[in-house]
Protein backbone atom coordinates (compact mmCIF):
# COMPACT_ATOMS: atom_id res chain seq x y z
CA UNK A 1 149.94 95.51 -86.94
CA UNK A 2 148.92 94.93 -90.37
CA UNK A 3 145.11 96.09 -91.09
CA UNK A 4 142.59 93.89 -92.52
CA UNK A 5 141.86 94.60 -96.17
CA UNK A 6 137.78 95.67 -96.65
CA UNK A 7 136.11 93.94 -99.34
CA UNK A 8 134.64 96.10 -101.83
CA UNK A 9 131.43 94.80 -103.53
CA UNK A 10 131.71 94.32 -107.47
CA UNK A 11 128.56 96.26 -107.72
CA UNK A 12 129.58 99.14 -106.16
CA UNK A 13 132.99 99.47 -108.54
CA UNK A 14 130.79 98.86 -111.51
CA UNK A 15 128.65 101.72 -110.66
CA UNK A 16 131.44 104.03 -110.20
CA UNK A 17 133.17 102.94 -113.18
CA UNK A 18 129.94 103.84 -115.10
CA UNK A 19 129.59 107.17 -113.68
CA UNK A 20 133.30 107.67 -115.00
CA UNK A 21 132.82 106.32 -118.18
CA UNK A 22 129.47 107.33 -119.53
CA UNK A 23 129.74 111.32 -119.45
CA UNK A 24 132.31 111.39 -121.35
CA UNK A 25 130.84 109.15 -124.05
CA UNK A 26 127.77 110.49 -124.25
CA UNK A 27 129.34 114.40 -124.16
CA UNK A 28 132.67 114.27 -126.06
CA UNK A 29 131.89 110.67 -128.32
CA UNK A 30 135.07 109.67 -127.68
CA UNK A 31 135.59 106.27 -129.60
CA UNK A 32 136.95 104.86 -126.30
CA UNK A 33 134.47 106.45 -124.24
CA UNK A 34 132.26 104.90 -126.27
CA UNK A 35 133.94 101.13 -126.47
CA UNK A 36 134.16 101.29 -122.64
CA UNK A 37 130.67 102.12 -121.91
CA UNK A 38 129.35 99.70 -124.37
CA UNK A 39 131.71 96.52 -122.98
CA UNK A 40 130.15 97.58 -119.75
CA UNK A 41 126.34 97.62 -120.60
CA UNK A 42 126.94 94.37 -122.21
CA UNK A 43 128.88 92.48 -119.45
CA UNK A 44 126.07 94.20 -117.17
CA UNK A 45 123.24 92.38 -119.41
CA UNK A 46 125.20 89.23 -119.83
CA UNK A 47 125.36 89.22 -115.93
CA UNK A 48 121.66 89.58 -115.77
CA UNK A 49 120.77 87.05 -118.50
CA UNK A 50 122.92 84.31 -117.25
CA UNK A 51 121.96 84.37 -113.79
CA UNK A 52 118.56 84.62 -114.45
CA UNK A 53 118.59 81.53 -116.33
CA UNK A 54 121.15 79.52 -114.94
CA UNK A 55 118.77 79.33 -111.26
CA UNK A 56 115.98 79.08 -112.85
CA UNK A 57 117.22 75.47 -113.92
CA UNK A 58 118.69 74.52 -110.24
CA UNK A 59 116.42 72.43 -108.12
CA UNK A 60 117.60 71.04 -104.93
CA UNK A 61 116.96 67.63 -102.38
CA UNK A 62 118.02 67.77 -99.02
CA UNK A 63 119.78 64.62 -97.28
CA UNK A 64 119.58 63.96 -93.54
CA UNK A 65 123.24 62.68 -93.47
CA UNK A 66 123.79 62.59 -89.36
CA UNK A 67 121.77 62.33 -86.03
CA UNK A 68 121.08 65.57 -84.42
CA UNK A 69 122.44 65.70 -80.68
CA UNK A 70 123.17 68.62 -79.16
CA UNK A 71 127.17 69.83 -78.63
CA UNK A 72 127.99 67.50 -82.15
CA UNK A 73 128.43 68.47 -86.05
CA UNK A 74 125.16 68.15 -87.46
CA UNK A 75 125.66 67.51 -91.44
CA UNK A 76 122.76 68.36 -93.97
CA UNK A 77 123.72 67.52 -97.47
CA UNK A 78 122.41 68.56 -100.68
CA UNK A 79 121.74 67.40 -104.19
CA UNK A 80 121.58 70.20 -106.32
CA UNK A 81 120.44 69.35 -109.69
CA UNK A 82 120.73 71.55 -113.28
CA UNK A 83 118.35 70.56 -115.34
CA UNK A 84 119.63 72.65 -118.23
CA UNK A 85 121.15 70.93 -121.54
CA UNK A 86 123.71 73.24 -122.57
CA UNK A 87 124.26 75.99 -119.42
CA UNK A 88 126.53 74.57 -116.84
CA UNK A 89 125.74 76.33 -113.60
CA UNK A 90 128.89 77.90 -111.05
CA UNK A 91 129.28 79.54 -107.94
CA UNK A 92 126.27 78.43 -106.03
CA UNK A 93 125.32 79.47 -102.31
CA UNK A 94 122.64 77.11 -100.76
CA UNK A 95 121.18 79.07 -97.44
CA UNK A 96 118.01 77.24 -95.20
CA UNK A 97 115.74 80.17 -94.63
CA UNK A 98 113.71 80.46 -91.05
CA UNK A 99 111.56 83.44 -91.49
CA UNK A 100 109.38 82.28 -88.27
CA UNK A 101 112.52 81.41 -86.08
CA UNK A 102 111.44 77.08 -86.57
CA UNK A 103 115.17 76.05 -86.10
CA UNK A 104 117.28 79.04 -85.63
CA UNK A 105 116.78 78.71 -82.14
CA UNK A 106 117.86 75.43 -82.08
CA UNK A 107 121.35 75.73 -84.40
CA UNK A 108 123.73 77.85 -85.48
CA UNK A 109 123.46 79.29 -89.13
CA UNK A 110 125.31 77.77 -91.97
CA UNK A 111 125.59 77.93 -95.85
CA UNK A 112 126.88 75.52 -98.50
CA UNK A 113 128.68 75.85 -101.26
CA UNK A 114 128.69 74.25 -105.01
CA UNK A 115 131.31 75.39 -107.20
CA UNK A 116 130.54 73.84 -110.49
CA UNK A 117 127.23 72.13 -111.92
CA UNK A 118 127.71 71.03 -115.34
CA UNK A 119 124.68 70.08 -117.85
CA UNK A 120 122.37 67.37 -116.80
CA UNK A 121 124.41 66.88 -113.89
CA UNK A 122 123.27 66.35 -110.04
CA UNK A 123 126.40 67.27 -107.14
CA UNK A 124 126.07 66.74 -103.33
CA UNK A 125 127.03 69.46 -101.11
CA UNK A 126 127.47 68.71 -97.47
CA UNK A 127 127.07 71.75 -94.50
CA UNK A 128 127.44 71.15 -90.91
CA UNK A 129 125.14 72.96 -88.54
CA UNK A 130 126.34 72.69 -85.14
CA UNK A 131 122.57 72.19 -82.57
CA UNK A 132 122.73 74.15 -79.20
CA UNK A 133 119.25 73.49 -77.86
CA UNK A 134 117.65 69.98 -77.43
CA UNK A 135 113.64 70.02 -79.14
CA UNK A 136 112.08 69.96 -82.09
CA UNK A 137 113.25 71.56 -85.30
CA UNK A 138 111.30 72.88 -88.31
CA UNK A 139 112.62 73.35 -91.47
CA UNK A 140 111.16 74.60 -94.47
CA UNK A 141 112.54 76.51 -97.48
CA UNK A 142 116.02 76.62 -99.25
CA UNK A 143 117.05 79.42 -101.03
CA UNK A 144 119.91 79.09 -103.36
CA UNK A 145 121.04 82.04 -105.55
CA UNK A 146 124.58 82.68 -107.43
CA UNK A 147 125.72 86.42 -109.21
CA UNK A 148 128.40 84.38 -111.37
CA UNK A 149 129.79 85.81 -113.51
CA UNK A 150 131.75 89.16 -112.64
CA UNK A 151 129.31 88.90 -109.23
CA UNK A 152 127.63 92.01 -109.95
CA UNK A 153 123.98 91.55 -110.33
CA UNK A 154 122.65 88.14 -108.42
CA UNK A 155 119.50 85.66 -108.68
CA UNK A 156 117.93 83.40 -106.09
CA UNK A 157 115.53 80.94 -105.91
CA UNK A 158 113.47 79.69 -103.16
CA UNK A 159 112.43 75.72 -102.69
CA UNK A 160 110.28 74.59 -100.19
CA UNK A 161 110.80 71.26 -98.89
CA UNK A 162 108.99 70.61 -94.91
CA UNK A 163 111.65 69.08 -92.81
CA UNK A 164 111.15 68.37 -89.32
CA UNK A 165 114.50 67.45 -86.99
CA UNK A 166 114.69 65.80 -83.79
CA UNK A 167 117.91 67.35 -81.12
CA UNK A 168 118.64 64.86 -79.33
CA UNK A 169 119.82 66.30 -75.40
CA UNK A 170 123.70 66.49 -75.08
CA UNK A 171 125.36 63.62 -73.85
CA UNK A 172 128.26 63.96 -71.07
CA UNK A 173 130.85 61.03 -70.21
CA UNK A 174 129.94 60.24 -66.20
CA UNK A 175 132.17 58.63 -63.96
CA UNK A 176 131.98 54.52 -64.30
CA UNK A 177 131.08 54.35 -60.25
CA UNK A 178 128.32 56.40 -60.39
CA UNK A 179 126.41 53.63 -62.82
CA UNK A 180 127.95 50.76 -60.42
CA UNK A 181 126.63 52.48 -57.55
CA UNK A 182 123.22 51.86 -58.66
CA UNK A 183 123.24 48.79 -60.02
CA UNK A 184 126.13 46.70 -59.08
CA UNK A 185 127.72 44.97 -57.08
CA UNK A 186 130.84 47.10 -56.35
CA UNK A 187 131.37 48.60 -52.50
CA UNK A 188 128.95 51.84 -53.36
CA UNK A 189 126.03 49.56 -54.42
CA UNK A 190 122.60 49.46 -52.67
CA UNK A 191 121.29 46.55 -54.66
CA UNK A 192 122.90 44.00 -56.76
CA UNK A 193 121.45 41.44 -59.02
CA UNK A 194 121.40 38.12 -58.30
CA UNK A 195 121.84 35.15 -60.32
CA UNK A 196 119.27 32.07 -59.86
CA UNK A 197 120.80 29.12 -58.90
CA UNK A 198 118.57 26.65 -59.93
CA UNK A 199 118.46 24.18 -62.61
CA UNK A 200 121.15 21.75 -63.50
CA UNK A 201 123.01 23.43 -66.41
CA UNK A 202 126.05 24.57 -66.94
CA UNK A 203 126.90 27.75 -68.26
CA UNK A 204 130.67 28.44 -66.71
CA UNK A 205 132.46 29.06 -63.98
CA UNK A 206 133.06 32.59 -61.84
CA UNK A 207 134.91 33.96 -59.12
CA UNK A 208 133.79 33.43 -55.85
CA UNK A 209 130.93 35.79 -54.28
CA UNK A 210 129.66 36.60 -51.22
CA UNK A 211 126.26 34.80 -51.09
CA UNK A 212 126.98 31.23 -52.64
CA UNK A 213 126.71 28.18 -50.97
CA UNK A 214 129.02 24.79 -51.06
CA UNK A 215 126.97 23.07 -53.51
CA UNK A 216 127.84 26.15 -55.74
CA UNK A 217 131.64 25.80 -55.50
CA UNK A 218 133.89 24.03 -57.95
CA UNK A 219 136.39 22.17 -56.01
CA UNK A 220 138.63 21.33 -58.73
CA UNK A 221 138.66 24.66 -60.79
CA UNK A 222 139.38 25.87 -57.23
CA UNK A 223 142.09 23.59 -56.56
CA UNK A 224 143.95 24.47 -59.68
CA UNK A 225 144.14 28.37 -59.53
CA UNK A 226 144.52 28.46 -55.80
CA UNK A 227 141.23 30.39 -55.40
CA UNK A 228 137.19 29.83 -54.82
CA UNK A 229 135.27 29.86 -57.99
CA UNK A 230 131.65 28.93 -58.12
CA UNK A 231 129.60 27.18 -60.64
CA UNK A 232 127.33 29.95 -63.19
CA UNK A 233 123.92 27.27 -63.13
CA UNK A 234 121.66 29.67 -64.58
CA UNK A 235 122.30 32.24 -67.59
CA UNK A 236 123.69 35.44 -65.86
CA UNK A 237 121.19 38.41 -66.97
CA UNK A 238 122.79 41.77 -67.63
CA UNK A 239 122.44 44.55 -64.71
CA UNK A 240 119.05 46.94 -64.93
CA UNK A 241 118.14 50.22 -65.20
CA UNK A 242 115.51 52.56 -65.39
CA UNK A 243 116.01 56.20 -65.08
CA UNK A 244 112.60 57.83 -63.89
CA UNK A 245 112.91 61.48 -64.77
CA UNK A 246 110.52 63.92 -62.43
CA UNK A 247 109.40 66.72 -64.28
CA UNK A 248 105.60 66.90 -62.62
CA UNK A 249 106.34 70.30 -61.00
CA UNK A 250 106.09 73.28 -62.99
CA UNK A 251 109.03 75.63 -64.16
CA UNK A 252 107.64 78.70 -62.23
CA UNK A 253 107.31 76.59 -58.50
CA UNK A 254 110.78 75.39 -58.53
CA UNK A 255 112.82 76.03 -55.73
CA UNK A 256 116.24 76.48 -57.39
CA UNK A 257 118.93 78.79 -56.60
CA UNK A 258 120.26 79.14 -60.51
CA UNK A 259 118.06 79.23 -63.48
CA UNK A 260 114.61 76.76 -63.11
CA UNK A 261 114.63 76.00 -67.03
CA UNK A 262 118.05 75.78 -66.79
CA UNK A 263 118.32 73.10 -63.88
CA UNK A 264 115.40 71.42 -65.93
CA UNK A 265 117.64 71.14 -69.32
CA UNK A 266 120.47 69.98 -67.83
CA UNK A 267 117.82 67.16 -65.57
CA UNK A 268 117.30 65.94 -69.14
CA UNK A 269 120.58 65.70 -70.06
CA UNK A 270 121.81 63.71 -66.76
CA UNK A 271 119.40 61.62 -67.55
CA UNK A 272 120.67 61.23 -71.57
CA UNK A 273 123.70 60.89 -69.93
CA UNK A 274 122.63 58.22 -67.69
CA UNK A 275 121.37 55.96 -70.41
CA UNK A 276 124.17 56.14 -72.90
CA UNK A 277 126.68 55.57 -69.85
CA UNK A 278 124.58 52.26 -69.33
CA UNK A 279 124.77 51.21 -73.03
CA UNK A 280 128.75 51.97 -72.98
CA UNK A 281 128.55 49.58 -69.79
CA UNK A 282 126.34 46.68 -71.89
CA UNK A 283 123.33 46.84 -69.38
CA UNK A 284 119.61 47.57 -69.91
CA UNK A 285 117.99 50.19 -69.57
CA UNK A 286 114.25 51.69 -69.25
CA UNK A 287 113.39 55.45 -69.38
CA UNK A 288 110.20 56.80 -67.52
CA UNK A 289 109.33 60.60 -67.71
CA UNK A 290 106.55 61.84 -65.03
CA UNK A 291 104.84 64.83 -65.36
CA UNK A 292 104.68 65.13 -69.45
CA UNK A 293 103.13 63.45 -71.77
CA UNK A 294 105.21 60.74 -73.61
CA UNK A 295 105.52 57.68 -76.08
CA UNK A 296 105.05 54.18 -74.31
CA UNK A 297 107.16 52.63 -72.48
CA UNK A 298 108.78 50.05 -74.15
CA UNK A 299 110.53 48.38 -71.44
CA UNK A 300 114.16 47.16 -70.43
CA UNK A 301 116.03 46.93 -73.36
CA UNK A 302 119.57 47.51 -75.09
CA UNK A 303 121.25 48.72 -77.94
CA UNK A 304 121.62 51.50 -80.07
CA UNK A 305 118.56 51.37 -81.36
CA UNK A 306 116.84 51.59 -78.25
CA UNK A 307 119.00 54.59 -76.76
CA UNK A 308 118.21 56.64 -79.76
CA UNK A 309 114.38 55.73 -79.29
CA UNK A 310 114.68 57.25 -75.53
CA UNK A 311 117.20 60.21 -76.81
CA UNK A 312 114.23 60.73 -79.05
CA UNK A 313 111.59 61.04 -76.19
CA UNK A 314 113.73 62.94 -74.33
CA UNK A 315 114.00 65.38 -77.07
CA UNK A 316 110.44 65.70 -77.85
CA UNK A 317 109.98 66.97 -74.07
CA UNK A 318 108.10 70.24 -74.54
CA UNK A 319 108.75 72.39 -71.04
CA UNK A 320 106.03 74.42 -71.64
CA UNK A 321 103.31 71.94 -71.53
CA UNK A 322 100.99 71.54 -68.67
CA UNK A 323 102.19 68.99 -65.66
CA UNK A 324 100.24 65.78 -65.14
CA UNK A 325 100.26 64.89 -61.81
CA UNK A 326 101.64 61.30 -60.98
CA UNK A 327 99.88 58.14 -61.44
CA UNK A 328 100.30 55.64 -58.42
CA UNK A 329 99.63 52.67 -61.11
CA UNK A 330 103.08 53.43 -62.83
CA UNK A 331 105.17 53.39 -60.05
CA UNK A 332 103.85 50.29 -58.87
CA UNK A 333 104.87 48.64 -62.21
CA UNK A 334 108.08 49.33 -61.93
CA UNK A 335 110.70 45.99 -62.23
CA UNK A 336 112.85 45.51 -59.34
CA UNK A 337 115.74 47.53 -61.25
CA UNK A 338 118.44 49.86 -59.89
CA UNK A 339 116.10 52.59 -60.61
CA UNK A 340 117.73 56.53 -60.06
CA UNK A 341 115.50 59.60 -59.71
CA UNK A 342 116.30 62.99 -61.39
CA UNK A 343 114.52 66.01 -60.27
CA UNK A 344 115.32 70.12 -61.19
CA UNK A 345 115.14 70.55 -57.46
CA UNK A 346 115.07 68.99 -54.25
CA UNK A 347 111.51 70.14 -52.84
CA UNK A 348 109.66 67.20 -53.42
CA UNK A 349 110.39 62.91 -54.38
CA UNK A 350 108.54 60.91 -55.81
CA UNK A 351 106.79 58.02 -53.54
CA UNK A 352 108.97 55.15 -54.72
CA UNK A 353 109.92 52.35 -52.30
CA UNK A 354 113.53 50.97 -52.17
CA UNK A 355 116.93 51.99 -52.15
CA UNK A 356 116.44 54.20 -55.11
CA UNK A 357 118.83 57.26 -55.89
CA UNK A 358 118.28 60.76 -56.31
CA UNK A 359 119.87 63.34 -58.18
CA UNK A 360 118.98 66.96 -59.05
CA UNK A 361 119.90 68.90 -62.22
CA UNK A 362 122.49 70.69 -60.57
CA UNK A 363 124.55 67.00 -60.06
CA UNK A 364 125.67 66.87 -63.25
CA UNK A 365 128.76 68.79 -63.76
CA UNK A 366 129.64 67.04 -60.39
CA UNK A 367 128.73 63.82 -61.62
CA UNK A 368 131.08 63.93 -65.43
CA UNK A 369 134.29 62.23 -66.36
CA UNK A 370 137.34 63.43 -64.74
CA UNK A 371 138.54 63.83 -67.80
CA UNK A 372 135.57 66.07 -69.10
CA UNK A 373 135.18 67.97 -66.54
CA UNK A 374 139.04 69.27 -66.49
CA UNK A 375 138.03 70.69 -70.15
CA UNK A 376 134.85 72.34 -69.56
C-alpha cells in the first residue's frame, strides 16, 4: 500500500534553503552564494509587498443564495471585489469566522475559493455549508487572506458584515396514509370533510359516496358509465389541518426513555414533516405551538409561502425558554380540522375534544417513507 505523500509548507523549505545559502555567502563571498541569497531576499520581499497590497484592495458581499433546512446544501455566495487599477488579485481563500461559537454549532465549516480577480473586477464565489441543527444562526465576520505568490509569507483581512440565518427543522418523506388518516376520507380516517350540498350550482360531477342522497345522483352520467356518480352543488374545499405541537412541559420533567432534547428535536421535525407532507398532498394547513412563545397564528392556509412561514416558527423555537402553561381560549378556537397532537412524551395531552391524533417524538422514524426509512 502506497503511502500518502506529506505536504511540506513553502515556508519551511525557504527557511532551510536560507540557512544553506547564506553562510556561505556571507563567509566565503562566493559570487553564487551571493546571487542565490540575494534572488531569495528579493522573492521573500516581493512576497511580502504583493500580498500586503493585493488584500488590502479586496472587499467582499455576501449573498444568501439558498434556504437553510437542516440535512440540505446550504450555499453562501460571495462577491469579492478588487478595487485596485493595475494589481490583479489570485489565489484567494474566503473563511466565515465564529470566534463566539454563533453558527458553528449549527453547520459544518467551509471555505471558498477565488482563483483570479483581475483590476476593477467583482467575481462570485459560491460555498456550500451543510446545517445539522435547526435554530438561529449568527454570522458575523469574513476573513479572506491569500500568500500568492511562491505561498510563503500570507496576508488576511477581516470584514464584518452581521448576518443572521434561520435552520429550518429537517424535513422527512411520511407515509401518504398517515396524512389520510387524519383528514380523509380513506378506511383509517376518523373525520372526513364534507361537502355542502346546498345551492343550485353546478360545479361537476363525482363518484358516488357514502352519505348522498337521491336528489344528489346523476341518473344519466350514471347510466352511461355503468356506475353512481353524484352531482358536486357546492365548491369542494380542500381537506384541513392543523398540527398543534405540545411543548408546555419542560426538558428536565420529561418522562422519556432516550434523550428528552432529543425526543423534543425530532417532535419538531414530525411536525415539519407533517406540514410539508400536507402541502405535497395540496391541503391546508395551520401550525399551533403550546408552551413557547411564538408569531401569530395566521390561520389555514397553503402554499409555499406559507410552509416556509411555519418552517420559520418552527425554527425560531428556543428549548431553553421558560414554558407557558396552556391557555383554554386557544384551544377553544380551534376550526373543526383534522387536527394531530405531537408531544416529546406520553405523560400528559392536551384537553382537546374530538377524534384528534397523537403522536410522540419517538413516532417518527416509524412514521417515514418506506423508501426513506430503508436508507437511514
Amino acid at each position: 500500500m502506497a503511502k500518502r505523500p506529506v505536504p511540506v509548507h513553502p515556508l519551511v523549505v525557504a527557511t532551510i534553503l536560507l540557512v544553506l545559502v547564506a553562510p556561505p555567502a556571507i563567509l566565503q563571498g562566493n559570487n553564487l552564494s551571493i546571487w542565490l541569497l540575494a534572488s531569495m531576499v528579493v522573492a521573500t520581499l516581493i512576497t511580502f509587498i504583493w500580498v500586503r497590497f493585493t488584500i488590502h484592495n479586496i472587499n467582499i458581499e455576501r449573498v444568501h443564495t439558498s434556504r437553510a433546512r437542516v440535512g440540505q446544501p446550504f450555499t453562501v455566495g460571495y462577491d469579492v471585489l478588487n478595487t485596485s487599477r493595475i494589481r490583479p488579485a489570485f489565489s484567494l481563500w474566503i473563511q466565515e469566522l465564529d470566534t463566539k461559537n454563533t453558527w458553528s454549532n449549527r453547520f459544518n465549516q467551509a471555505m471558498a475559493w477565488v482563483m483570479e480577480v483581475g483590476p476593477r473586477e467583482q467575481v462570485r464565489s459560491d460555498t456550500i455549508f451543510w446545517p445539522t441543527h435547526r435554530g438561529v444562526a449568527y454570522f458575523e465576520c469574513v476573513r479572506v487572506k491569500t500568500s500568492f505568490p511562491f505561498g510563503m509569507l500570507h496576508a488576511s483581512k477581516i470584514i464584518c458584515h452581521p448576518w443572521r440565518v434561520l435552520v429550518q427543522p429537517e424535513i422527512h418523506r411520511l407515509r401518504p396514509n398517515v396524512l389520510q388518516a387524519i383528514i380523509s376520507e380513506g378506511p383509517m380516517g376518523q373525520r372526513s370533510i364534507r361537502r355542502g350540498r346546498g345551492g343550485e350550482e353546478f360545479y361537476g360531477i363525482r363518484e358516488f359516496q357514502t352519505g348522498d342522497t337521491l336528489g344528489d345522483i346523476a341518473w344519466k352520467a350514471s347510466s352511461r358509465k355503468d356506475t353512481l356518480v353524484s352531482i358536486e352543488r357546492s365548491r369542494p374545499s380542500p381537506p384541513r389541518l392543523r398540527v398543534v405541537l405540545d411543548l408546555t412541559t419542560p426538558t428536565i420533567s420529561l418522562q422519556c426513555t432516550e434523550d428528552a432534547r432529543t425526543m423534543e428535536e425530532q417532535s419538531i421535525t414530525l411536525a415539519a414533516s407533517l406540514l410539508a407532507e400536507a402541502l405535497r398532498q395540496g391541503h391546508e394547513f395551520a401550525l399551533t405551538v403550546l408552551g413557547l412563545p411564538t408569531s401569530p397564528d395566521v390561520g389555514l392556509r397553503s402554499g409555499q409561502r406559507h410552509l416556509d412561514r411555519l418552517l420559520g416558527t418552527l425554527a425560531s423555537l428556543n428549548l431553553d425558554d421558560d414554558r407557558q402553561k396552556i391557555q383554554q381560549q386557544m384551544l377553544r378556537n380551534f376550526e373543526r380540522v383534522g387536527r394531530v397532537v405531537i408531544r416529546p412524551d406520553r405523560s400528559e395531552k392536551v384537553g382537546l375534544t374530538g377524534n384528534d391524533w397523537f403522536f410522540t417524538g419517538s413516532q417518527l422514524h416509524a412514521l417515514k417513507h418506506s423508501k426513506e426509512s430503508s436508507t437511514t
